[in-house]
PDB file of N, CA and C in Angstrom:
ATOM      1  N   UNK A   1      13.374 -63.205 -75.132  1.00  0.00           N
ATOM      2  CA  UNK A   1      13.435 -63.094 -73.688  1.00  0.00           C
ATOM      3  C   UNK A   1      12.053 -62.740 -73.165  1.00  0.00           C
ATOM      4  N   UNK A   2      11.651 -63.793 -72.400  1.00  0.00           N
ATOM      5  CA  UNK A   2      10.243 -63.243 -71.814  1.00  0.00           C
ATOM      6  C   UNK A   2      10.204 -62.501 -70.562  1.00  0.00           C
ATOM      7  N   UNK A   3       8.995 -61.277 -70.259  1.00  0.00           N
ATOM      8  CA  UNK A   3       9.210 -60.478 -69.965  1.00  0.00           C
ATOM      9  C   UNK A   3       8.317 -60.980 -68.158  1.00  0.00           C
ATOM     10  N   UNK A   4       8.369 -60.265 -67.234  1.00  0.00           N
ATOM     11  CA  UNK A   4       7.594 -60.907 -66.222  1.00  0.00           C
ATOM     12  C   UNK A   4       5.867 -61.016 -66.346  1.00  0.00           C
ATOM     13  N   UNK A   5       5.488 -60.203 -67.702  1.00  0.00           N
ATOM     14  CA  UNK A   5       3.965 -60.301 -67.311  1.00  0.00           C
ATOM     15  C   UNK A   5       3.500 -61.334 -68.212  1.00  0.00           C
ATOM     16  N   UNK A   6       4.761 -62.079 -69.163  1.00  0.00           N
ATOM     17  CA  UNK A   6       4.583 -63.206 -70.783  1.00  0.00           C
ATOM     18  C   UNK A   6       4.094 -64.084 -69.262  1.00  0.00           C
ATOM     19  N   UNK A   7       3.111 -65.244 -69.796  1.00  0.00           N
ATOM     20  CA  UNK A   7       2.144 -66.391 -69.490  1.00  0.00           C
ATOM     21  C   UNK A   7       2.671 -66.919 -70.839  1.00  0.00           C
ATOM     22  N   UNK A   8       2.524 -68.729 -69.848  1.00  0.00           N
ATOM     23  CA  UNK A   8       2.592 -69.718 -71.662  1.00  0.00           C
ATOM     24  C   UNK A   8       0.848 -69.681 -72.487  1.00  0.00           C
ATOM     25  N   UNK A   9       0.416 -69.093 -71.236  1.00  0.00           N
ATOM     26  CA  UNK A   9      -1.200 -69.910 -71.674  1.00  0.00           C
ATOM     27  C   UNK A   9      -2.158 -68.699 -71.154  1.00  0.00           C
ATOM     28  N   UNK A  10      -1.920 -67.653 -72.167  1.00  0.00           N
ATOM     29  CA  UNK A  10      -3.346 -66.372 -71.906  1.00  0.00           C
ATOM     30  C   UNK A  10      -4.390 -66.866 -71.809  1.00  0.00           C
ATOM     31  N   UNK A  11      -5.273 -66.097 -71.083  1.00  0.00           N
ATOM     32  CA  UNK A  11      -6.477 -66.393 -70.618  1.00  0.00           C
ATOM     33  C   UNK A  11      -7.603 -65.041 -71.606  1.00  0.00           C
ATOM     34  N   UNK A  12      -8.350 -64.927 -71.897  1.00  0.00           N
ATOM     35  CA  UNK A  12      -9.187 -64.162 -72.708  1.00  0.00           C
ATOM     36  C   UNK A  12     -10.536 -64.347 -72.042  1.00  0.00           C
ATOM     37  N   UNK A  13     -11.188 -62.740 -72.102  1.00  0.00           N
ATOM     38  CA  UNK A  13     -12.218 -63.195 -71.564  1.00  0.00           C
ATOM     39  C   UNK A  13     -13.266 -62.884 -72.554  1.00  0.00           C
ATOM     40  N   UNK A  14     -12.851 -62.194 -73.928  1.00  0.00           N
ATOM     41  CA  UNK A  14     -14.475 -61.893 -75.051  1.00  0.00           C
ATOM     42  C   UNK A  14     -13.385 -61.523 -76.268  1.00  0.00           C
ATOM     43  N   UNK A  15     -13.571 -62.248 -76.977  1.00  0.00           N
ATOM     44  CA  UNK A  15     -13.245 -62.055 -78.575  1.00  0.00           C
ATOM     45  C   UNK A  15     -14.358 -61.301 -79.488  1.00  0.00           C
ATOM     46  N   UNK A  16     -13.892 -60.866 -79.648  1.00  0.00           N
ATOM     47  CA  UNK A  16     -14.676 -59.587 -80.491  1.00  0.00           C
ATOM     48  C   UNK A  16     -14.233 -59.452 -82.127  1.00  0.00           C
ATOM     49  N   UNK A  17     -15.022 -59.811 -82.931  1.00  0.00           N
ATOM     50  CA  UNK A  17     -14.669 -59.625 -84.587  1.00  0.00           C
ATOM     51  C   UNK A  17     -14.916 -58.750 -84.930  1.00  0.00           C
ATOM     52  N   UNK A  18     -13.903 -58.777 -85.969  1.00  0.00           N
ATOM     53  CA  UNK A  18     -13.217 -57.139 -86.501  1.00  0.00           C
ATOM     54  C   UNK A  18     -13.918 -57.315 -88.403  1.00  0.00           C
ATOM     55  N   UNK A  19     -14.087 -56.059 -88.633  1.00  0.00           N
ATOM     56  CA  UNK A  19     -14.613 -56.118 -90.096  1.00  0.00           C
ATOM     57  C   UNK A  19     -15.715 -56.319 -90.072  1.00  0.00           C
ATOM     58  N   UNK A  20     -16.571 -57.318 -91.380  1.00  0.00           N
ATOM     59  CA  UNK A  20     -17.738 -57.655 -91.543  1.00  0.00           C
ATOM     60  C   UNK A  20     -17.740 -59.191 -91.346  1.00  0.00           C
ATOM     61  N   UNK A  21     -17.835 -59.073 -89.609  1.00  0.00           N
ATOM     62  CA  UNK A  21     -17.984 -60.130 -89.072  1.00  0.00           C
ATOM     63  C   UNK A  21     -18.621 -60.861 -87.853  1.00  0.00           C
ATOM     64  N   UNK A  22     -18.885 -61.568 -87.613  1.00  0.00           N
ATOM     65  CA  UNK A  22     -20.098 -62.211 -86.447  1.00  0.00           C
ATOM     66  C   UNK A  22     -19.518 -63.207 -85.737  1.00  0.00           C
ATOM     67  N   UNK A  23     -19.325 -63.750 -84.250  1.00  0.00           N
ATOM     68  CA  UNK A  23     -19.156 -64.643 -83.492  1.00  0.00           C
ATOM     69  C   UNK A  23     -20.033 -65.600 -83.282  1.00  0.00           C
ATOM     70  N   UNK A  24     -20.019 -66.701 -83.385  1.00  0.00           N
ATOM     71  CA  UNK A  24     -21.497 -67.485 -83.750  1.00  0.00           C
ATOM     72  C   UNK A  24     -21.000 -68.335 -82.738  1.00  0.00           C
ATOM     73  N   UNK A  25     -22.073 -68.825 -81.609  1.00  0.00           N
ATOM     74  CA  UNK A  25     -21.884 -70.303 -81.533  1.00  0.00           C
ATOM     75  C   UNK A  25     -22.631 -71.110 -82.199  1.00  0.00           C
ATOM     76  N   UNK A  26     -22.022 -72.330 -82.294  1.00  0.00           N
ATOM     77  CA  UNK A  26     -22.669 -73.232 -83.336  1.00  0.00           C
ATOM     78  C   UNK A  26     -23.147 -73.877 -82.473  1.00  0.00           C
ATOM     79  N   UNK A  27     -24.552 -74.460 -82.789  1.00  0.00           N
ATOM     80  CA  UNK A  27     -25.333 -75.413 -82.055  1.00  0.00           C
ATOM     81  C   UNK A  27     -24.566 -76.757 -81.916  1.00  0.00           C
ATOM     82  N   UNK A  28     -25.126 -77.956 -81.277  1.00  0.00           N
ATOM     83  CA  UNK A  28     -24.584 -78.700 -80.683  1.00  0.00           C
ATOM     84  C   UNK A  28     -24.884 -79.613 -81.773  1.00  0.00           C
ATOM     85  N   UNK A  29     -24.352 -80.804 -82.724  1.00  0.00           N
ATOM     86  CA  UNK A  29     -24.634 -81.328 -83.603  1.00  0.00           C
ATOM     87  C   UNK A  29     -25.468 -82.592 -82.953  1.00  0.00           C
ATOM     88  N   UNK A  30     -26.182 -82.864 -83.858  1.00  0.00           N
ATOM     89  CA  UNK A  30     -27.629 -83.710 -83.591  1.00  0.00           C
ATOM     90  C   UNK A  30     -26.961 -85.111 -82.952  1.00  0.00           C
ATOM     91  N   UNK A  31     -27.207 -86.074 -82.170  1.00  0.00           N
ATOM     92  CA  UNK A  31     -26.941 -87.236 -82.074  1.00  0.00           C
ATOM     93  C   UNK A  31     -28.319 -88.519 -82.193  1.00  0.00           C
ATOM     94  N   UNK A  32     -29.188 -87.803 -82.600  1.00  0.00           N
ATOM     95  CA  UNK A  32     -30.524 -88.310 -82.457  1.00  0.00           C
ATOM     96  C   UNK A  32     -31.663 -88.242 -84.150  1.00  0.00           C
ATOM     97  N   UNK A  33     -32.003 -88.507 -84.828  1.00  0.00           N
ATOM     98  CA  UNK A  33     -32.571 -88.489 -85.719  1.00  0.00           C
ATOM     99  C   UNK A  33     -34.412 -87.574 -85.375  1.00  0.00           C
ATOM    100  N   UNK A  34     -34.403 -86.907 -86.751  1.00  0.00           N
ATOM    101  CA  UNK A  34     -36.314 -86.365 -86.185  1.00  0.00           C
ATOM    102  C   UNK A  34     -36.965 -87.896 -85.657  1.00  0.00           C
ATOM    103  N   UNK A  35     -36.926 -88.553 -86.230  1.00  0.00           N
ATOM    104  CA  UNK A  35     -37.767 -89.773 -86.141  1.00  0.00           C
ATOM    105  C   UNK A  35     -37.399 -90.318 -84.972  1.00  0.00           C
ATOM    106  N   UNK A  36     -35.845 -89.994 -83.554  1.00  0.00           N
ATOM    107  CA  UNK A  36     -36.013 -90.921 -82.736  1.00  0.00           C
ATOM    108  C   UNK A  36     -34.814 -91.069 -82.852  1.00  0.00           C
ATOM    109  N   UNK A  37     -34.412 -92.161 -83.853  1.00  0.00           N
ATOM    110  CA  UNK A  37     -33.445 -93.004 -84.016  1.00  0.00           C
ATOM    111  C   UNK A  37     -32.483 -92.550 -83.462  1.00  0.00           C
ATOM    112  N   UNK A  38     -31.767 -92.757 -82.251  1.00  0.00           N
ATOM    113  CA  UNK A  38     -30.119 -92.773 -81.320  1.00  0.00           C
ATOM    114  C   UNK A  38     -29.171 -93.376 -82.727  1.00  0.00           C
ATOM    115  N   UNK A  39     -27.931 -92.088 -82.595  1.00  0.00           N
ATOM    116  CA  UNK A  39     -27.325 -92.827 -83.884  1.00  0.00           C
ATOM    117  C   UNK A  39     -26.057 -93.011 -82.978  1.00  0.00           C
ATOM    118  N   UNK A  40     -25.358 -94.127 -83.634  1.00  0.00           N
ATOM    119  CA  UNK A  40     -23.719 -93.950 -82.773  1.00  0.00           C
ATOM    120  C   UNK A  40     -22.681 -93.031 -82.268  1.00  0.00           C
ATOM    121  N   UNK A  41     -22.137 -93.320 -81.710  1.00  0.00           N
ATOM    122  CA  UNK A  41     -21.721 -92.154 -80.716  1.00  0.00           C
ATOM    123  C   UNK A  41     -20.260 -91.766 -81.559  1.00  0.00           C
ATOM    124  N   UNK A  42     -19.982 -92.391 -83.180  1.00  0.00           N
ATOM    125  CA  UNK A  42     -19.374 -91.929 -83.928  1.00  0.00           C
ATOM    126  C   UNK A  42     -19.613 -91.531 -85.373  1.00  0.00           C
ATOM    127  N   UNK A  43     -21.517 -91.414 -85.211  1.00  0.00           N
ATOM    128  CA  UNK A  43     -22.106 -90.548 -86.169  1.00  0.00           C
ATOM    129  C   UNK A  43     -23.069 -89.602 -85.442  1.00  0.00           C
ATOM    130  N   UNK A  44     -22.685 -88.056 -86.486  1.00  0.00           N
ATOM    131  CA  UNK A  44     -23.453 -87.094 -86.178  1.00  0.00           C
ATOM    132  C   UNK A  44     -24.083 -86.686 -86.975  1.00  0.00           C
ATOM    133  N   UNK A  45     -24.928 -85.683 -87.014  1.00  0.00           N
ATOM    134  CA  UNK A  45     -25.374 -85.089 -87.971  1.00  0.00           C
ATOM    135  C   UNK A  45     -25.182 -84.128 -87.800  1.00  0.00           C
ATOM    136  N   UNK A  46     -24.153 -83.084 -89.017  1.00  0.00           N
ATOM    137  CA  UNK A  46     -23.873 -82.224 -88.457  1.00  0.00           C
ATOM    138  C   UNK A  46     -24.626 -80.393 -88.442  1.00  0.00           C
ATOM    139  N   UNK A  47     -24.411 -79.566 -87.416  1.00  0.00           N
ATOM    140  CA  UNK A  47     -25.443 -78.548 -87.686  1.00  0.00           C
ATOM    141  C   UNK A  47     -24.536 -77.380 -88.345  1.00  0.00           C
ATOM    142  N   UNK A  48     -25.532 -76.568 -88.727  1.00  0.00           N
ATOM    143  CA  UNK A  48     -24.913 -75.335 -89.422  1.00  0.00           C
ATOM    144  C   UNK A  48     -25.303 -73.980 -88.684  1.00  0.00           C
ATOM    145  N   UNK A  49     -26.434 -74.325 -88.169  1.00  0.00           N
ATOM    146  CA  UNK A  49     -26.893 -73.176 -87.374  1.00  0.00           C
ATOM    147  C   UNK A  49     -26.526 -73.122 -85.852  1.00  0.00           C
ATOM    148  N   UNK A  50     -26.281 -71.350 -85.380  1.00  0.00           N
ATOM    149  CA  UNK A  50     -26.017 -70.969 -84.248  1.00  0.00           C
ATOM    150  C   UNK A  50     -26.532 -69.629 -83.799  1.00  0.00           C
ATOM    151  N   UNK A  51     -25.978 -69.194 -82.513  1.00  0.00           N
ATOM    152  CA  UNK A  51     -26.620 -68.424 -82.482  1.00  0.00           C
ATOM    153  C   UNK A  51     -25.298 -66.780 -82.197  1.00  0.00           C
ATOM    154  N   UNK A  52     -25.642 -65.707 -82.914  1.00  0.00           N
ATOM    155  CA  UNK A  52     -24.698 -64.769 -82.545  1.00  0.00           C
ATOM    156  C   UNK A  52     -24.267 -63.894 -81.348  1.00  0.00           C
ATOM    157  N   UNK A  53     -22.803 -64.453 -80.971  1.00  0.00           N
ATOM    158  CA  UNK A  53     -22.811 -63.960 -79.508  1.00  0.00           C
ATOM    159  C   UNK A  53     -21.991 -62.551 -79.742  1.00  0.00           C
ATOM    160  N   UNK A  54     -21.734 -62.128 -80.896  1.00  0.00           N
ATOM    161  CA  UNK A  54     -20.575 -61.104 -80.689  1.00  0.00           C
ATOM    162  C   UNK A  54     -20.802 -60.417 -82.185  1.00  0.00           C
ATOM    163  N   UNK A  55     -20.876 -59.236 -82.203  1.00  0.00           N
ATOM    164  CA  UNK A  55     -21.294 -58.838 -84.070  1.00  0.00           C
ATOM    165  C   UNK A  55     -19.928 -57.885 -83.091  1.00  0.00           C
ATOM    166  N   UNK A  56     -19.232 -57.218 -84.642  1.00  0.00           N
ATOM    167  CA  UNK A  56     -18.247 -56.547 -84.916  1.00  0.00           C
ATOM    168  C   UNK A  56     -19.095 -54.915 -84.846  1.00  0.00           C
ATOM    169  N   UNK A  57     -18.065 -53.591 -84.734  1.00  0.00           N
ATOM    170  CA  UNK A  57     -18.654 -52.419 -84.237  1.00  0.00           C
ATOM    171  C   UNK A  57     -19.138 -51.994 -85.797  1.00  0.00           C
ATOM    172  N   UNK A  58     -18.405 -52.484 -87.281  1.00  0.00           N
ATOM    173  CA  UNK A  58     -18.894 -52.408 -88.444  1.00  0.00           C
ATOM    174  C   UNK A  58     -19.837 -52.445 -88.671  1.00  0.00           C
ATOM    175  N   UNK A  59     -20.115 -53.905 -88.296  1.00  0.00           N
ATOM    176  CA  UNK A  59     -21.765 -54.603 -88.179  1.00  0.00           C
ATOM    177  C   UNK A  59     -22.691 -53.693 -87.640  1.00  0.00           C
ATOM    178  N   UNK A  60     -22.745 -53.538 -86.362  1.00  0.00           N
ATOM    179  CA  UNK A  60     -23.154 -52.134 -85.310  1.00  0.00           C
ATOM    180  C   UNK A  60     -23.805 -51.132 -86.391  1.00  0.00           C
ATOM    181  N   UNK A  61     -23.062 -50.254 -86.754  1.00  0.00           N
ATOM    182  CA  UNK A  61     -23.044 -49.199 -87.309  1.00  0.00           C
ATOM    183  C   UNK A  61     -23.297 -49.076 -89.443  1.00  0.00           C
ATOM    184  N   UNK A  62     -23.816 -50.646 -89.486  1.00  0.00           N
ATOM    185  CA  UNK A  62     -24.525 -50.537 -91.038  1.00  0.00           C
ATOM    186  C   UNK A  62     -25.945 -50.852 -90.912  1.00  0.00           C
ATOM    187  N   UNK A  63     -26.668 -50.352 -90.888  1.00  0.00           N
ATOM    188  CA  UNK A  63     -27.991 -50.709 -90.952  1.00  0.00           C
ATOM    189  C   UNK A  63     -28.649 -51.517 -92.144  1.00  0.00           C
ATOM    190  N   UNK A  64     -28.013 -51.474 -93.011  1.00  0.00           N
ATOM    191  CA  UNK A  64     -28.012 -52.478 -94.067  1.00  0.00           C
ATOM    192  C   UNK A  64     -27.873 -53.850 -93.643  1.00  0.00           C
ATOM    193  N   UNK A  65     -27.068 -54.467 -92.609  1.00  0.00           N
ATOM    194  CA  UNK A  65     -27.074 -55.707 -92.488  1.00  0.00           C
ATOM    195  C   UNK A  65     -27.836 -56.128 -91.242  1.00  0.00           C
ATOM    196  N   UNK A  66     -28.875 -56.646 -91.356  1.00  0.00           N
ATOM    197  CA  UNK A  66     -29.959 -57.424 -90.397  1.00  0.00           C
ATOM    198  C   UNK A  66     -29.568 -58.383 -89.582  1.00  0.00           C
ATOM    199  N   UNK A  67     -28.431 -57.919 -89.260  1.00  0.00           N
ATOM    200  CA  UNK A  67     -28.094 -58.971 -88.039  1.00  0.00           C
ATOM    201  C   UNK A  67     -27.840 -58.528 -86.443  1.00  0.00           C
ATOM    202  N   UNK A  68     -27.549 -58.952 -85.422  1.00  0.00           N
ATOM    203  CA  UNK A  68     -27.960 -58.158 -83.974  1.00  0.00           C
ATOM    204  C   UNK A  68     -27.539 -59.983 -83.105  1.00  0.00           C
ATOM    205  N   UNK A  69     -26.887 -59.175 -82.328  1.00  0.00           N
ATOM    206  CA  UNK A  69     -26.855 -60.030 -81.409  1.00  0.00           C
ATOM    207  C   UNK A  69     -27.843 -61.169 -81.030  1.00  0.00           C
ATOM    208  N   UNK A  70     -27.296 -62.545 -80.578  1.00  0.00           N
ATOM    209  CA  UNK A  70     -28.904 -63.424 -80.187  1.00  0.00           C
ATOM    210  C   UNK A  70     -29.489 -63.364 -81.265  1.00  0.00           C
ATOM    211  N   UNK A  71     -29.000 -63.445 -82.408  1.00  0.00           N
ATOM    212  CA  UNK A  71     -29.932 -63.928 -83.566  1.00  0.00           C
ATOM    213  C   UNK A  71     -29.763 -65.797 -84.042  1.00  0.00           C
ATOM    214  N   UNK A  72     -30.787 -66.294 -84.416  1.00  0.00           N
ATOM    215  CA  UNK A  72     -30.036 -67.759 -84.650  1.00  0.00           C
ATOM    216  C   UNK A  72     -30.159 -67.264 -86.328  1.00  0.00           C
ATOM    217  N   UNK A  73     -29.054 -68.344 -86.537  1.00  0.00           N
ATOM    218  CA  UNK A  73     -28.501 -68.005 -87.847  1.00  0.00           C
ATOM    219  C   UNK A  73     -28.203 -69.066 -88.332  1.00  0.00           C
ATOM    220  N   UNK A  74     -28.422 -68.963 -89.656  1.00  0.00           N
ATOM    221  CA  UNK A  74     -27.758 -70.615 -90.506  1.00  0.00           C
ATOM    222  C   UNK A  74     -26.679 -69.467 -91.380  1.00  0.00           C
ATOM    223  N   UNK A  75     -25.617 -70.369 -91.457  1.00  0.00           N
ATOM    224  CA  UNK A  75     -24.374 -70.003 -91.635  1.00  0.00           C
ATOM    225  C   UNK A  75     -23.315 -71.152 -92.763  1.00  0.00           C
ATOM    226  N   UNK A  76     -23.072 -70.767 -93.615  1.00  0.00           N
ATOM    227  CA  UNK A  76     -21.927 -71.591 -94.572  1.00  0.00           C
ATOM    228  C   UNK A  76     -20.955 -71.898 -93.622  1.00  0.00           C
ATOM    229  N   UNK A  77     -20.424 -73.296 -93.227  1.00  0.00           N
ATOM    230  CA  UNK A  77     -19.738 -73.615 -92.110  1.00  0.00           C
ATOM    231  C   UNK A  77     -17.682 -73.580 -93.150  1.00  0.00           C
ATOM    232  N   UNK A  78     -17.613 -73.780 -94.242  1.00  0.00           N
ATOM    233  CA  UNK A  78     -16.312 -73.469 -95.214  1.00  0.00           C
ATOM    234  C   UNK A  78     -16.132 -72.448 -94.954  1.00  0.00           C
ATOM    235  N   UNK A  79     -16.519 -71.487 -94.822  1.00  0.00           N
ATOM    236  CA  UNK A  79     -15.734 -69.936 -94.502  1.00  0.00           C
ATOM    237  C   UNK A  79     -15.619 -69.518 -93.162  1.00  0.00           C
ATOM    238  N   UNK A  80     -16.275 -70.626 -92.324  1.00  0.00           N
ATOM    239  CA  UNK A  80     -16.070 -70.208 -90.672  1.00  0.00           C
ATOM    240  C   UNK A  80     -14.361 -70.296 -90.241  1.00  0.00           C
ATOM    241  N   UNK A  81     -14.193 -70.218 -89.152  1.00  0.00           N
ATOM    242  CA  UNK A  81     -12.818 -69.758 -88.773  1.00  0.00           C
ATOM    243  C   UNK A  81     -12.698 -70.430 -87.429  1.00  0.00           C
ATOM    244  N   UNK A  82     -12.625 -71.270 -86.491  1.00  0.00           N
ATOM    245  CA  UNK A  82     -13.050 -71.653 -85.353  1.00  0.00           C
ATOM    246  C   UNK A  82     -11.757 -71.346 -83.877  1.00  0.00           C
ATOM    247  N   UNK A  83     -12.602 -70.657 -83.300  1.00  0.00           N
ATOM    248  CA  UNK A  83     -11.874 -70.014 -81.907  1.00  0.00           C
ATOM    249  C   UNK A  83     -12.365 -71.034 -80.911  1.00  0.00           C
ATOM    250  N   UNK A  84     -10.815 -71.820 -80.780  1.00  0.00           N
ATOM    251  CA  UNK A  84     -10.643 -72.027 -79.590  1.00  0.00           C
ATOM    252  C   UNK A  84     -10.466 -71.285 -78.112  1.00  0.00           C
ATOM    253  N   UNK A  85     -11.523 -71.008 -77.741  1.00  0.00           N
ATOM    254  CA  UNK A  85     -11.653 -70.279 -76.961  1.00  0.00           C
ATOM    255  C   UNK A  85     -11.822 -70.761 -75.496  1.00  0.00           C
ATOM    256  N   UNK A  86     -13.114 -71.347 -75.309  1.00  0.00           N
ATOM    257  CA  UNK A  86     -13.753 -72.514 -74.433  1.00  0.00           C
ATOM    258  C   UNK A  86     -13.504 -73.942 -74.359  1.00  0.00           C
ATOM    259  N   UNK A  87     -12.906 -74.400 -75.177  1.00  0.00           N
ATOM    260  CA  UNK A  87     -12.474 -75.401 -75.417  1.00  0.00           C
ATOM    261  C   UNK A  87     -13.503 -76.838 -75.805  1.00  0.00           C
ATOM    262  N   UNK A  88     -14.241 -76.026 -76.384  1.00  0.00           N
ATOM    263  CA  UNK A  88     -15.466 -77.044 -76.656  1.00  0.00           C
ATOM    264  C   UNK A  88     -15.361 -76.630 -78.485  1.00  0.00           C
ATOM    265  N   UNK A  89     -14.740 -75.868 -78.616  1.00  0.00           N
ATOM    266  CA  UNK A  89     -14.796 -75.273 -80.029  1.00  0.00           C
ATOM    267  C   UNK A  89     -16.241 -75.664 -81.289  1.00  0.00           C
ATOM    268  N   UNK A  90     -17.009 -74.609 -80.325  1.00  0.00           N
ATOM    269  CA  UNK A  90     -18.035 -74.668 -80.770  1.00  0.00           C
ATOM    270  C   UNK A  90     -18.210 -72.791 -81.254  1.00  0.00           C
ATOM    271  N   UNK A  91     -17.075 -72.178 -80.747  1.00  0.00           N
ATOM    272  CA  UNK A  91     -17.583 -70.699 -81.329  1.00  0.00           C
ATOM    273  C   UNK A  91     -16.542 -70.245 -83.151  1.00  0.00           C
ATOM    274  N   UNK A  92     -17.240 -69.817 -83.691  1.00  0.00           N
ATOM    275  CA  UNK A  92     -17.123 -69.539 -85.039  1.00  0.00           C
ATOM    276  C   UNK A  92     -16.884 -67.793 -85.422  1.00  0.00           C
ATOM    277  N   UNK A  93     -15.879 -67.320 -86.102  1.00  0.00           N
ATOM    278  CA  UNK A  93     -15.630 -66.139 -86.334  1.00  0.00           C
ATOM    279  C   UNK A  93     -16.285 -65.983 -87.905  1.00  0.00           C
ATOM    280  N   UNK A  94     -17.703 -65.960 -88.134  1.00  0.00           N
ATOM    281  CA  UNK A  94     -17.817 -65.872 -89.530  1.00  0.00           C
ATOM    282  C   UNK A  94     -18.146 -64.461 -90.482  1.00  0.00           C
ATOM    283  N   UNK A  95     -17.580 -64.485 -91.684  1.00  0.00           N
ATOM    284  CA  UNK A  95     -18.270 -63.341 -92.862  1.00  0.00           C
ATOM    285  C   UNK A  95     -19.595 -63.251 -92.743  1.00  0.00           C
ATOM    286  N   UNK A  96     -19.960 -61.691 -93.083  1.00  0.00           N
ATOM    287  CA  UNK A  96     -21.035 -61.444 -92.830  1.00  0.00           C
ATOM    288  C   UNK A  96     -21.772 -62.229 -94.264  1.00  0.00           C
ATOM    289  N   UNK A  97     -20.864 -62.390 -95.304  1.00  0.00           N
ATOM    290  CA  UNK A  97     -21.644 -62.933 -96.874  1.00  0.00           C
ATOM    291  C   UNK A  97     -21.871 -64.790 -96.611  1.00  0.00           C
ATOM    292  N   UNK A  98     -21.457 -64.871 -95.658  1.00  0.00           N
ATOM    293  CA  UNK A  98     -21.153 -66.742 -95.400  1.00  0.00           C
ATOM    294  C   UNK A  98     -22.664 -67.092 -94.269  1.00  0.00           C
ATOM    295  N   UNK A  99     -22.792 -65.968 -93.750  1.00  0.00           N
ATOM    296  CA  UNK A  99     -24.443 -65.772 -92.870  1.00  0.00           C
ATOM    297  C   UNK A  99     -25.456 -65.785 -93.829  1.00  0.00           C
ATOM    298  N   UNK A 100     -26.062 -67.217 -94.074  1.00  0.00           N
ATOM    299  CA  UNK A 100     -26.661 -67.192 -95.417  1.00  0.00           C
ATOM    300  C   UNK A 100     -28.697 -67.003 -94.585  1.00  0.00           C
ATOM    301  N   UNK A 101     -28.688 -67.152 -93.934  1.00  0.00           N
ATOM    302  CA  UNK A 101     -30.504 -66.697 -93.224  1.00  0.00           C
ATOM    303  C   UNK A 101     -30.396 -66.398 -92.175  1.00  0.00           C
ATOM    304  N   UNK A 102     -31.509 -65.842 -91.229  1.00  0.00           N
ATOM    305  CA  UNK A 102     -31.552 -65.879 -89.714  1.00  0.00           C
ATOM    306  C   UNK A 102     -33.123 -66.221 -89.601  1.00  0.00           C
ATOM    307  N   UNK A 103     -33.318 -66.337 -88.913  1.00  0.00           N
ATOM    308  CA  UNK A 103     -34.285 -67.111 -87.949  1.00  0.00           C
ATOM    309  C   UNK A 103     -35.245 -65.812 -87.166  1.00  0.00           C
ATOM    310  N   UNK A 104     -36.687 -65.957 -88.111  1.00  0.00           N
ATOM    311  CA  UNK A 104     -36.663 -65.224 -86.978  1.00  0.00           C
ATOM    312  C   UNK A 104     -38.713 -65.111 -86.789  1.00  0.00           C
ATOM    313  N   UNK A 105     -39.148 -64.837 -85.521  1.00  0.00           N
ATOM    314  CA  UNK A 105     -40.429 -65.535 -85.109  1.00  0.00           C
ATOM    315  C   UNK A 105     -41.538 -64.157 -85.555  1.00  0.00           C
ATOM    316  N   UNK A 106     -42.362 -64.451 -86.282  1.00  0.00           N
ATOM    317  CA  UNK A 106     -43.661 -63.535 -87.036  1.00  0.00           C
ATOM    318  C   UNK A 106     -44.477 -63.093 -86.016  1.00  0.00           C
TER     319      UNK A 106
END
């Protein structure tokens, strides 16, 4: 029995990962080659790297793990988890051990 405040279709406004975990968006996958080349509009190339919109309060509070918000990150995309959220499903709930580098300017 649904109650008066049940919705078919919640609305969310920030997902937040729990444990040793990071919200990534994933970059937009390539449609274009380094060299130029326009590839078909049913080949991509696909990316692995994104950038972190959401670290967990775990994360926060280990100083051991070098990660921080707004970091770009290359990431093992098999252990990602993908939140439909935006509906572009481009954001990723990933392990902090699946965050395999970050990016970052000398």
């Amino acid at each position: 029995m649904a109650g008066k405040n049940d919705t078919s279709e919640e609305t969310f406004e920030t997902v937040e990962p729990v444990g040793k975990r990071v919200l990534i968006r994933k970059d937009e996958d390539k449609k274009r080659t380094k060299g130029g080349i326009q590839l078909p509009d049913n080949i991509e190339i696909p990316t692995i790297t994104g950038r972190i919109v959401a670290i967990s309060t775990e994360i926060e509070n280990t100083p051991e793990i070098p990660l921080q918000k707004y970091d770009k990150v290359l990431f093992n995309p098999k252990g990602a988890i993908p939140v439909d959220f935006e509906g572009d499903n481009r954001l990723f709930v990933v392990e902090v051990e699946n965050v395999v580098a970050v990016f970052r300017k000398t």
